[in-house]
Protein backbone atom coordinates (compact mmCIF):
# COMPACT_ATOMS: atom_id res chain seq x y z
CA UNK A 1 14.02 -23.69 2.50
CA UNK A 2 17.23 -23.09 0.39
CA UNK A 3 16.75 -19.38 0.76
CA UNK A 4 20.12 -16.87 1.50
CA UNK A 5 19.62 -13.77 2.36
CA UNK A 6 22.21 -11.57 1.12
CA UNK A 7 23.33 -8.34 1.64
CA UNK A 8 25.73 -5.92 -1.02
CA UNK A 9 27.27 -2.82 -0.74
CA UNK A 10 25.82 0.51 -2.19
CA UNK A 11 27.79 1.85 -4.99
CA UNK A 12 27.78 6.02 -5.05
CA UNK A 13 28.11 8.14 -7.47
CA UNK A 14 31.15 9.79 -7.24
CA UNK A 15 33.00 11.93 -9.79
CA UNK A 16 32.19 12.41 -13.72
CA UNK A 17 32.66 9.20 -14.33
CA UNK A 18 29.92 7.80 -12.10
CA UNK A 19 27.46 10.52 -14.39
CA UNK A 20 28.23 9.37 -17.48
CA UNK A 21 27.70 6.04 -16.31
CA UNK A 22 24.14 6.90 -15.35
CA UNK A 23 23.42 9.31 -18.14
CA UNK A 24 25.41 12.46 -17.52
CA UNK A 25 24.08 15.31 -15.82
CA UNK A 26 20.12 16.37 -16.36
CA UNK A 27 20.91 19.89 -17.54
CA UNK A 28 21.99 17.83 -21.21
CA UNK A 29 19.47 15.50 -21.20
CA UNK A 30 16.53 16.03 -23.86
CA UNK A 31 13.14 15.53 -21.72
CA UNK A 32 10.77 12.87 -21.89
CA UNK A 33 7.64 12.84 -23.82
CA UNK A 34 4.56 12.10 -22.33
CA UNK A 35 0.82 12.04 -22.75
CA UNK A 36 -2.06 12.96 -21.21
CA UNK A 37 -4.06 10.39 -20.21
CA UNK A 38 -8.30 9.97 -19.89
CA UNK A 39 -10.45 7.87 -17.55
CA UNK A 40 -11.85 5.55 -19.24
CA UNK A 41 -13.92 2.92 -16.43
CA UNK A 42 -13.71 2.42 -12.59
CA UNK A 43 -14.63 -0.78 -10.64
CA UNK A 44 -15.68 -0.33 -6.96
CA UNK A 45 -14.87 -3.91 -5.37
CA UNK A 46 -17.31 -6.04 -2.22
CA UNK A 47 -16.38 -5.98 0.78
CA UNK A 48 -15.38 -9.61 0.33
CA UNK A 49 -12.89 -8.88 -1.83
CA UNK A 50 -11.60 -5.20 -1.78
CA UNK A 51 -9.67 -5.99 1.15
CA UNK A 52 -7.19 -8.38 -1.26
CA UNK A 53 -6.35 -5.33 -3.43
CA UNK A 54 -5.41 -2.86 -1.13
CA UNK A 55 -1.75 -2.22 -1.86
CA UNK A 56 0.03 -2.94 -5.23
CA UNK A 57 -0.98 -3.85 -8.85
CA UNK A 58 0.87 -5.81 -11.67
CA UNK A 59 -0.17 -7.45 -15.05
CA UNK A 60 2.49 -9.52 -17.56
CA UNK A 61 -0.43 -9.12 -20.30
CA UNK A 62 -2.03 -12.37 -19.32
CA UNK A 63 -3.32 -12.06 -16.00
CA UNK A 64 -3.35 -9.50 -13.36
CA UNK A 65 -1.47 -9.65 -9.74
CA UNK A 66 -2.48 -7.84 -6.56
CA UNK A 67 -0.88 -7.54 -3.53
CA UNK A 68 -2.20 -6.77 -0.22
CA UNK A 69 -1.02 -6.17 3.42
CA UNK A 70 -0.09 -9.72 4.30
CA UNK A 71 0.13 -11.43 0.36
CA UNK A 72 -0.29 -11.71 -3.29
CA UNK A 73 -2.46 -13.25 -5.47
CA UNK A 74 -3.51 -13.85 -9.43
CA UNK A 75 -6.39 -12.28 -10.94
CA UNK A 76 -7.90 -12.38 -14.58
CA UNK A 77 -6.85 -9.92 -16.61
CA UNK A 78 -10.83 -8.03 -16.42
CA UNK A 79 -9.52 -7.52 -12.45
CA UNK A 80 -11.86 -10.44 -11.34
CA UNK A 81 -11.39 -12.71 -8.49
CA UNK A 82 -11.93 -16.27 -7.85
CA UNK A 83 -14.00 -17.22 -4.98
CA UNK A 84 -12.98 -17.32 -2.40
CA UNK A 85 -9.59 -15.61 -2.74
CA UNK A 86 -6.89 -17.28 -1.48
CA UNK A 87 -3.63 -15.30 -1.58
CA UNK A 88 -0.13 -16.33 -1.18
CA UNK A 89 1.04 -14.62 2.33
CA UNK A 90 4.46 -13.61 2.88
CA UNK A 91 7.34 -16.14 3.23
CA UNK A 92 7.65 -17.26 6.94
CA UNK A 93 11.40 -17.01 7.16
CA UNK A 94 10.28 -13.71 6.72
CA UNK A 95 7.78 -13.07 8.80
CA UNK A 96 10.08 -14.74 11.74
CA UNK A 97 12.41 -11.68 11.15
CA UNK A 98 8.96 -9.33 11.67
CA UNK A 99 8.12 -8.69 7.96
CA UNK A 100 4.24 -7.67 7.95
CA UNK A 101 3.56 -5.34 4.78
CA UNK A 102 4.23 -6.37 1.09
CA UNK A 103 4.06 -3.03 -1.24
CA UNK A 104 3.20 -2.22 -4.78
CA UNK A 105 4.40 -5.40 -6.62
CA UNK A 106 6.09 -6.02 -10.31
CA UNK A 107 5.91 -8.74 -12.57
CA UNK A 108 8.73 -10.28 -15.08
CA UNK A 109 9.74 -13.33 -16.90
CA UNK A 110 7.19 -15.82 -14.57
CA UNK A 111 8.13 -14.27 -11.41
CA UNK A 112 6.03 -11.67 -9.00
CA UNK A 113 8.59 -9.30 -7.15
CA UNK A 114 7.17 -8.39 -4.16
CA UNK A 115 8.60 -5.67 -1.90
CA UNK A 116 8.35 -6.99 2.10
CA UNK A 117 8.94 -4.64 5.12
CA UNK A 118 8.45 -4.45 8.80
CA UNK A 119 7.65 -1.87 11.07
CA UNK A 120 9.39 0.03 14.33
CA UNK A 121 12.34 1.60 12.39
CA UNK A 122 11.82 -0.38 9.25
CA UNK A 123 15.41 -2.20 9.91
CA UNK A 124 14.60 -4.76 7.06
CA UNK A 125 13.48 -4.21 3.47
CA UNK A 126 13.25 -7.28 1.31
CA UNK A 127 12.64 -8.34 -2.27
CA UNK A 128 10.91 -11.97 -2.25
CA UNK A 129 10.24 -13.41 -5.86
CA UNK A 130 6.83 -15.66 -5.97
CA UNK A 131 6.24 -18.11 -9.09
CA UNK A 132 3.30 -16.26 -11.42
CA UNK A 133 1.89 -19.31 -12.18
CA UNK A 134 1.88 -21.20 -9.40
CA UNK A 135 2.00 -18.19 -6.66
CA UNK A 136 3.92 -20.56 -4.51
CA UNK A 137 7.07 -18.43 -2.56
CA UNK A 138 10.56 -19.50 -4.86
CA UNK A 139 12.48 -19.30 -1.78
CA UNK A 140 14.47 -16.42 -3.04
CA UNK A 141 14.61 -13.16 -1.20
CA UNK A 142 17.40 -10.40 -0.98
CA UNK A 143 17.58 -8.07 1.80
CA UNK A 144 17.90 -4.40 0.43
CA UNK A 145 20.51 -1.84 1.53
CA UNK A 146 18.85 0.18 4.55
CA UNK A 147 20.28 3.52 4.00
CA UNK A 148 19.03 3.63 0.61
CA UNK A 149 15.34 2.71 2.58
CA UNK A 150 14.86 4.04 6.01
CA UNK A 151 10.93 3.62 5.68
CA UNK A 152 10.24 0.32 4.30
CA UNK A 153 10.14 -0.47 0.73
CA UNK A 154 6.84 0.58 -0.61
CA UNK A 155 7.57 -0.45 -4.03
CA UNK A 156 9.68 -1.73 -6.95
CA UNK A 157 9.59 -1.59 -10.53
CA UNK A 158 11.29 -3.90 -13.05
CA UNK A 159 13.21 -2.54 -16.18
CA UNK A 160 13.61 -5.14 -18.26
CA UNK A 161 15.50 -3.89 -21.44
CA UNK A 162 17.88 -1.93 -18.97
CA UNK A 163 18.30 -4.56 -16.44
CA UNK A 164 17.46 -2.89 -13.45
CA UNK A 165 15.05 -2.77 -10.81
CA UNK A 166 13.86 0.28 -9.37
CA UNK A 167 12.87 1.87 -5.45
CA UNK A 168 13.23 4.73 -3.55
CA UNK A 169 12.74 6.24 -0.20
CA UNK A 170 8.68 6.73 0.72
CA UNK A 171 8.73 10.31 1.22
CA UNK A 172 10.82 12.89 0.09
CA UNK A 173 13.04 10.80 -2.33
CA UNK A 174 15.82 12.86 -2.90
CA UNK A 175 17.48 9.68 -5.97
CA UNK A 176 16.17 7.19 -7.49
CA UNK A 177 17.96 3.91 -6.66
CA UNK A 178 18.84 1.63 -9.38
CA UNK A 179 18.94 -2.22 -8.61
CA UNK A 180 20.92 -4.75 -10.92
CA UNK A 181 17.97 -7.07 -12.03
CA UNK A 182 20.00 -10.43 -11.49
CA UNK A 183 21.40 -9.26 -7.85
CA UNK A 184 19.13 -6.21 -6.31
CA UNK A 185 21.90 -6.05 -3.81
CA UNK A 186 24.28 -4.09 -6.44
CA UNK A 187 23.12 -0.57 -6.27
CA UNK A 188 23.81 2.49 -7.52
CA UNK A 189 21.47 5.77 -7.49
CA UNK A 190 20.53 8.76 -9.57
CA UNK A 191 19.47 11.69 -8.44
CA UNK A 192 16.06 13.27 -8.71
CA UNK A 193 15.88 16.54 -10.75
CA UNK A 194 12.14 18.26 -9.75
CA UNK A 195 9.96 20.27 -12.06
CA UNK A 196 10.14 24.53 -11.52
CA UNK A 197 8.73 25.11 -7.64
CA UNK A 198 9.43 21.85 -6.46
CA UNK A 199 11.32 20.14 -4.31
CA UNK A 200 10.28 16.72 -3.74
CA UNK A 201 8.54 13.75 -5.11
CA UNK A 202 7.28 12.11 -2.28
CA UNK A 203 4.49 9.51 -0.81
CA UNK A 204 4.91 7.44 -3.72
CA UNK A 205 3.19 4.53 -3.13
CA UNK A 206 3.34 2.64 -6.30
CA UNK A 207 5.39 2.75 -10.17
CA UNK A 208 6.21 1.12 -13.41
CA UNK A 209 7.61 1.36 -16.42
CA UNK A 210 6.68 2.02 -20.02
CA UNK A 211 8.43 3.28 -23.27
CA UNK A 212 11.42 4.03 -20.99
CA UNK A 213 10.16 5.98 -18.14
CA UNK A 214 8.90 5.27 -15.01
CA UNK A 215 5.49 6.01 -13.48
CA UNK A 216 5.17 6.70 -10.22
CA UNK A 217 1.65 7.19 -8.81
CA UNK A 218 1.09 9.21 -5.34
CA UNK A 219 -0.60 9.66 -2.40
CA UNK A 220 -0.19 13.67 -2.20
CA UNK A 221 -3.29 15.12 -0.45
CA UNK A 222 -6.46 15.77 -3.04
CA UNK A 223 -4.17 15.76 -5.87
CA UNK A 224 -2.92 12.06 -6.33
CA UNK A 225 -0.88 12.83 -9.03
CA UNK A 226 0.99 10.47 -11.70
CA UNK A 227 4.86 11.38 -12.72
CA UNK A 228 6.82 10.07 -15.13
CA UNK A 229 10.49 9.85 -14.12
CA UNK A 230 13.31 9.03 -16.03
CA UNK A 231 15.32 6.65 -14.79
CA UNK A 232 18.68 8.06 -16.74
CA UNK A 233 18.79 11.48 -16.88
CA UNK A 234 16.30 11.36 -12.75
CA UNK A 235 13.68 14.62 -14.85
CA UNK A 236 10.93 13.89 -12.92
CA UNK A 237 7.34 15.11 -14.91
CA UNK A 238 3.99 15.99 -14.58
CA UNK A 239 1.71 13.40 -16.46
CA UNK A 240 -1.73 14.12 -14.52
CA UNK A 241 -4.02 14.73 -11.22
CA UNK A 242 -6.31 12.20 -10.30
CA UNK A 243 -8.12 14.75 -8.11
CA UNK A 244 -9.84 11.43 -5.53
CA UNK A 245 -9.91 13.80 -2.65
CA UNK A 246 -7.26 13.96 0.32
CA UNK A 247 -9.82 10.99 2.24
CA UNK A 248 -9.14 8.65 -0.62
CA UNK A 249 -5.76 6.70 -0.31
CA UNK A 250 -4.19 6.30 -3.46
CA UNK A 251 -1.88 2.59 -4.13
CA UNK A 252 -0.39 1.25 -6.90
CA UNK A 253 -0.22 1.71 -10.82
CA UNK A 254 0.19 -0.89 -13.71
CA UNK A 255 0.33 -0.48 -17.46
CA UNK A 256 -1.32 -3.72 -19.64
CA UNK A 257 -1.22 -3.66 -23.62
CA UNK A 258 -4.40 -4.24 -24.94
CA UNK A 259 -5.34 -4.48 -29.05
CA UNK A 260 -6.75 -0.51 -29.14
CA UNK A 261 -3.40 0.77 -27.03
CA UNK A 262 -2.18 0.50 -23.34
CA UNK A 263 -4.31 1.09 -20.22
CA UNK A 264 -2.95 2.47 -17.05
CA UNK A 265 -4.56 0.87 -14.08
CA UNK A 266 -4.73 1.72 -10.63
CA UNK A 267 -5.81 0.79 -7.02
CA UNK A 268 -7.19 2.93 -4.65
CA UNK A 269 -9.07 2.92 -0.67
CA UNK A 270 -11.91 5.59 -0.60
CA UNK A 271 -13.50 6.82 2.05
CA UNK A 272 -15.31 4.31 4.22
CA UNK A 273 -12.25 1.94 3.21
CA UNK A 274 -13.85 0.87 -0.07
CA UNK A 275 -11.80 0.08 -2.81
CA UNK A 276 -11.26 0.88 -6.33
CA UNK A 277 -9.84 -0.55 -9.69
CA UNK A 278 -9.46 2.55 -12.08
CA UNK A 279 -8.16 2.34 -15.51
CA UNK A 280 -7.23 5.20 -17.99
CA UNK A 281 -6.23 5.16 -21.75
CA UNK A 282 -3.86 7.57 -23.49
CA UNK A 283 -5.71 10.13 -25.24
CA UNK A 284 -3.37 9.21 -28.65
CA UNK A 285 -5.51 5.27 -28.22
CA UNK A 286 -8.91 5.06 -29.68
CA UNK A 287 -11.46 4.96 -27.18
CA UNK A 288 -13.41 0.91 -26.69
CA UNK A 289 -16.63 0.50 -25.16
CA UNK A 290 -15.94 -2.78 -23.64
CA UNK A 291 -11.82 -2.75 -22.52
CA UNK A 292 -10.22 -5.56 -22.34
CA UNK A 293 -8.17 -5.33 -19.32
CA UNK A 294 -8.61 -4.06 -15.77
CA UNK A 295 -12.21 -3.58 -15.81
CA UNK A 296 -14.81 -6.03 -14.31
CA UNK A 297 -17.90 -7.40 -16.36
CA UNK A 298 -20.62 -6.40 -14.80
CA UNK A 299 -19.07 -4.98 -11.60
CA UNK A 300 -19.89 -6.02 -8.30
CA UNK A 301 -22.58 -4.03 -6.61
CA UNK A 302 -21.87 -2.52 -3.53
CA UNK A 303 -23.15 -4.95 -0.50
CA UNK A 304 -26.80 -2.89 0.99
CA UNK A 305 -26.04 -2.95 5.00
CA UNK A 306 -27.95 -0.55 7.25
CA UNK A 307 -25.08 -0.34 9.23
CA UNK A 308 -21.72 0.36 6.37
CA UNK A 309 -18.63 -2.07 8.35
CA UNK A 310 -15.37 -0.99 7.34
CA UNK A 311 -13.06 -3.14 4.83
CA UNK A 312 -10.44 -4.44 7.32
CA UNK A 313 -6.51 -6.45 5.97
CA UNK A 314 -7.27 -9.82 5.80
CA UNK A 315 -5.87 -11.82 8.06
CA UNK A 316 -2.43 -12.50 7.54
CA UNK A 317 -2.76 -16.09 6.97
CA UNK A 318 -4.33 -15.57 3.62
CA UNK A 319 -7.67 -17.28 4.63
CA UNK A 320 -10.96 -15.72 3.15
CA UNK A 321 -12.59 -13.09 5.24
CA UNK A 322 -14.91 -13.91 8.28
CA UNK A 323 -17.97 -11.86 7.48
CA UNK A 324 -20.10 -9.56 9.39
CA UNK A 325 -22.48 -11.10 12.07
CA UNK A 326 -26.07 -10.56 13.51
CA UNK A 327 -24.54 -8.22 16.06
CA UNK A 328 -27.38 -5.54 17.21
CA UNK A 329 -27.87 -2.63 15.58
CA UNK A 330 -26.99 0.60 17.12
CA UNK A 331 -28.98 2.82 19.53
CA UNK A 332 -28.92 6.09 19.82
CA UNK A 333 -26.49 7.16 23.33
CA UNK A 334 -28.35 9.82 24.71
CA UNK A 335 -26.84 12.46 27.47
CA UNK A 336 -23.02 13.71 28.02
CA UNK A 337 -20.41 10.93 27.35
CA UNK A 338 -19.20 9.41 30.19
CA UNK A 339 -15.02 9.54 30.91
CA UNK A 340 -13.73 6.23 29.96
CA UNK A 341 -12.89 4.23 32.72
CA UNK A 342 -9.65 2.97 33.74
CA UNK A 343 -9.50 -1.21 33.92
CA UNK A 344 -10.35 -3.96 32.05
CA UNK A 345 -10.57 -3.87 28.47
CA UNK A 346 -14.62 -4.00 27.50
CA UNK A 347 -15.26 -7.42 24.76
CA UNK A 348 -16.34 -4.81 21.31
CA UNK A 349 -19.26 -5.86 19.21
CA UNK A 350 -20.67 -3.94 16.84
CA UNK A 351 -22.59 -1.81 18.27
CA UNK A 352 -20.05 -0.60 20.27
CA UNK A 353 -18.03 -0.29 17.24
CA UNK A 354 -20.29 1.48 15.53
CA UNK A 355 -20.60 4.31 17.96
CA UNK A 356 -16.33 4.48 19.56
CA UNK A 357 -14.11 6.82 19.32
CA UNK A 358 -10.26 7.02 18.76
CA UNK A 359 -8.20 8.98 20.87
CA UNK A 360 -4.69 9.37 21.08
CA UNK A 361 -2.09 11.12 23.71
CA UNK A 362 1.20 12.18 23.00
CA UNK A 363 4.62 10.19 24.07
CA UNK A 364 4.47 6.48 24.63
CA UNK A 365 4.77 6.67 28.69
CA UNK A 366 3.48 9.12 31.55
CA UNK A 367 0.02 10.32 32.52
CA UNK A 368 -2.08 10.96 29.15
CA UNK A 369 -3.86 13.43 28.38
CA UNK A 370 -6.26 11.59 25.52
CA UNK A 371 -7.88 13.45 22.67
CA UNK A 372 -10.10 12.25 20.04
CA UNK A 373 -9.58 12.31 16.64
CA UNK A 374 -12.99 13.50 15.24
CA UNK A 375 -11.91 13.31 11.41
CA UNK A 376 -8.90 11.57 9.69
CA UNK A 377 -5.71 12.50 10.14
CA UNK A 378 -2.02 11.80 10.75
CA UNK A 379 -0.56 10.81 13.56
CA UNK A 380 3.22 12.07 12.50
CA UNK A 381 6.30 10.09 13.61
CA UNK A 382 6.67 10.65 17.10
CA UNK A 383 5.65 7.47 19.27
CA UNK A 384 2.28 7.66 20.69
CA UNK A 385 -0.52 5.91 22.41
CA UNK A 386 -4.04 5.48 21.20
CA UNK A 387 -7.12 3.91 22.31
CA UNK A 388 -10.87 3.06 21.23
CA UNK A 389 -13.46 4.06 23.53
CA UNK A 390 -17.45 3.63 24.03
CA UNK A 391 -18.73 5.95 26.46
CA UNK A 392 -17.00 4.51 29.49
CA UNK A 393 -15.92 1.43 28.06
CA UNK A 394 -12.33 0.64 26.45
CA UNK A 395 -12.80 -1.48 23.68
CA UNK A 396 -8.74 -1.76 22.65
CA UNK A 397 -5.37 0.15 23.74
CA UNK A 398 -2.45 0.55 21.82
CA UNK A 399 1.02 2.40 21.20
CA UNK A 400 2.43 3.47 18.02
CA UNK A 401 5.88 3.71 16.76
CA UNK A 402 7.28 4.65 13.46
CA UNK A 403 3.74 4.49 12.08
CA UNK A 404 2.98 0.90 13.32
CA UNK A 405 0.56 0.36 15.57
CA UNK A 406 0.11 -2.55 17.75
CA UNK A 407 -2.91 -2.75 19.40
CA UNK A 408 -4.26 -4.90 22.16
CA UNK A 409 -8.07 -6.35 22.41
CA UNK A 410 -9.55 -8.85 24.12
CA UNK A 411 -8.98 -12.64 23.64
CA UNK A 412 -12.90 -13.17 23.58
CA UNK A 413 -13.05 -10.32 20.42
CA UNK A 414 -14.30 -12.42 17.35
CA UNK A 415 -12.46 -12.09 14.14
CA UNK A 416 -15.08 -9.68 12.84
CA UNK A 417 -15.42 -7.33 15.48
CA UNK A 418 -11.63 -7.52 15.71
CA UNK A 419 -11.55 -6.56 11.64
CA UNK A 420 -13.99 -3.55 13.02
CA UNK A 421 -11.88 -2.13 15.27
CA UNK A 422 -8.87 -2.04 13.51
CA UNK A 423 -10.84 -0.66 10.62
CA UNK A 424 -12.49 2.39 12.30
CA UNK A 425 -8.77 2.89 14.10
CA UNK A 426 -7.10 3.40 10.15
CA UNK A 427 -9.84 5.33 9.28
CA UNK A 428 -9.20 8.16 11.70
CA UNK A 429 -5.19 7.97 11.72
CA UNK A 430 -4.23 7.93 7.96
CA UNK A 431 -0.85 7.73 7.78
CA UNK A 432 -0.31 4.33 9.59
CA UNK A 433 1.93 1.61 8.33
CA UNK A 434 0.97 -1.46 9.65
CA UNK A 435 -1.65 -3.00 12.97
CA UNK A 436 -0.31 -5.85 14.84
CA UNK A 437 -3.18 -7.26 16.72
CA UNK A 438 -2.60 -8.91 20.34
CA UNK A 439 -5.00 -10.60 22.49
CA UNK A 440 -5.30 -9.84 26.05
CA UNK A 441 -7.45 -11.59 29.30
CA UNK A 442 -8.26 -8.06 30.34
């Protein structure tokens, strides 16, 4: 494919002369202005297509870019989507080394950078650059430095005028690193200076840059709070709370320049896994009744269904979504549960779906002691196993590690009921990185 991968050194910071290089120490530095920004629309997406938006958001004023678990894709500028969506999945050189999640993506001078990692240990973080027009791969990737990101590479931000490119660590960046734009390989970091009674910056799942800083938009509990950090001096500041609720999921951020001002847009999974397209306007703008960017005209109702299914990833070969069959609707289980059996896995449909349970037990080997998770939470770090159940039937088994689960089903599962049980398993354990699903006779 004419693709190398390559591989550079990381450059510290070392000495005075490595801080005047990057801007000298905070303490001196004059800090940044920003605004305070107002909602101005949000856009709740179908089930047919929410699923396509679920991780990162870009715009180069002309069109918008999304990126999902397995791809990226163009959109119009108003956030709509063709039918049916069909995404550009990630490069298979890559997916050969176990790549499986693209991140908040950036957009620059034709090209989409997307950030690409894998799961158990996240040994490899890539940068892959697509073509915007043509969303065809380039065949151009870099591998990034792995001590500067020991849990994947959730996002990256382009900084044109400076020319750099931006990450940092998921949680708990402690510097910002700064990528040369021509060779991400080259990097050199700046260290994070926090706001009075802080000491972190962490579960950033998305940034970008305007007027010289960089936004950064979180995922930290009901808050899901927007900071502006500067990418010389490393102040990191307040800008504003979303306040979605510790269910909803918060993803990635994009700025697009519109004739009345700029409009900050965002991505976000609510609770039930639907998702959202919210844009905001700096109060400074004059307010539009009709913007021009990020918001769908007239948005797409939400689908009626007596029974609400899940939005699962799409599959990872970019295909549309198989949708929701004429399973039976489910009956009420009267009486005490019955204690899962041990055996075979049981075929799920969606009735059994419907009514499972997850449970998890601590420690990837010896005799578990299983306990279900009645609401969402995390599962943490440590390796674990987890499993959906129906009464006395086991509908899937898995084990996670490093936040990746991989969970096994059986063969006969259709791609729906598959999509179900994946779904209901991320909607209970919030905090995992990646499913790999594997078929099983039994």
């Amino acid at each position: 494919m004419g693709r190398g991968v390559r591989r550079g050194a990381v450059r510290g910071l070392v000495g005075a002369v490595a801080l005047l290089t990057i801007g000298g120490p905070s303490a001196h530095a004059a800090p940044p202005v920003v605004e305070p920004w107002v909602p101005v629309a949000v856009t709740t997406y179908s089930p047919a297509q929410g699923p396509y938006l679920t991780q990162g958001i870009a715009s180069d004023g002309a069109s918008l870019f999304f990126s999902y678990k397995f791809g990226v894709l163009r959109a119009g500028l108003d956030g709509t989507l063709a039918s049916p969506v069909r995404p550009s999945p990630i490069p298979s050189a890559l997916v050969d080394q176990g790549s499986d999640h693209v991140g908040d993506i950036d957009v620059h001078d034709g090209k989409v950078y997307a950030p690409i990692e894998d799961g158990d240990g996240y040994p490899h973080a890539f940068l892959a650059l697509y073509d915007a027009a043509t969303m065809a791969f380039t065949g151009t990737s870099w591998e990034l430095p792995h001590e500067l990101l020991t849990a994947g590479v959730p996002w990256v931000a382009v900084d044109a005028p400076r020319g750099k490119l931006y990450t940092a660590e998921w949680n708990d960046p402690q510097v910002l690193n700064v990528h040369d734009l021509d060779d991400p390989t080259d990097v050199t970091t700046v260290p994070l200076h926090f706001p009075a009674g802080t000491t972190d910056v962490g579960r950033i799942q998305g940034a970008k840059m305007l007027d010289g800083l960089l936004y950064a938009a979180r995922d930290d509990g009901a808050a899901k709070s927007i900071v502006a950090i500067d990418p010389v001096s490393g102040d990191v500041t307040p800008v504003f709370d979303r306040d979605l609720g510790a269910a909803t999921e918060a993803e990635g951020i994009a700025f697009v320049h519109t004739p009345t001002g700029v409009l900050m847009c965002t991505t976000e999974i609510a609770p039930g896994l639907s998702v959202k397209l919210r844009a905001y306007r700096r109060l400074s703008d004059p307010a539009t009744s009709a913007p021009t960017a990020c918001v769908p005209a007239p948005p797409a109702p939400p689908a009626p269904d007596p029974v609400p299914d899940p939005v699962p990833d799409p599959p990872p070969g970019g295909e549309p979504l198989p949708q929701p069959g004429g399973d039976p609707q489910p009956q009420p289980q009267p009486g005490p549960k019955p204690k899962p059996a041990a055996g075979p896995l049981t075929v799920p449909t969606a009735r059994l779906v419907h009514g499972a349970r997850v449970q998890t037990a601590r420690g990837p080997t010896g005799r578990p002691r299983w306990t279900t998770v009645s609401r969402p939470r995390s599962g943490g770090r440590a390796a674990y196993r987890l499993r959906v159940v129906h009464g006395a039937r086991v509908l899937a088994t898995g084990t996670v590690k490093s936040r990746r689960l991989t969970l096994m089903l059986r063969r006969a599962t259709t791609a729906p009921n598959r999509n179900r049980v994946t779904s209901l398993v991320v909607r209970r354990i919030r905090d995992l990185r990646g499913v790999r699903v594997q078929s099983t006779k039994a």
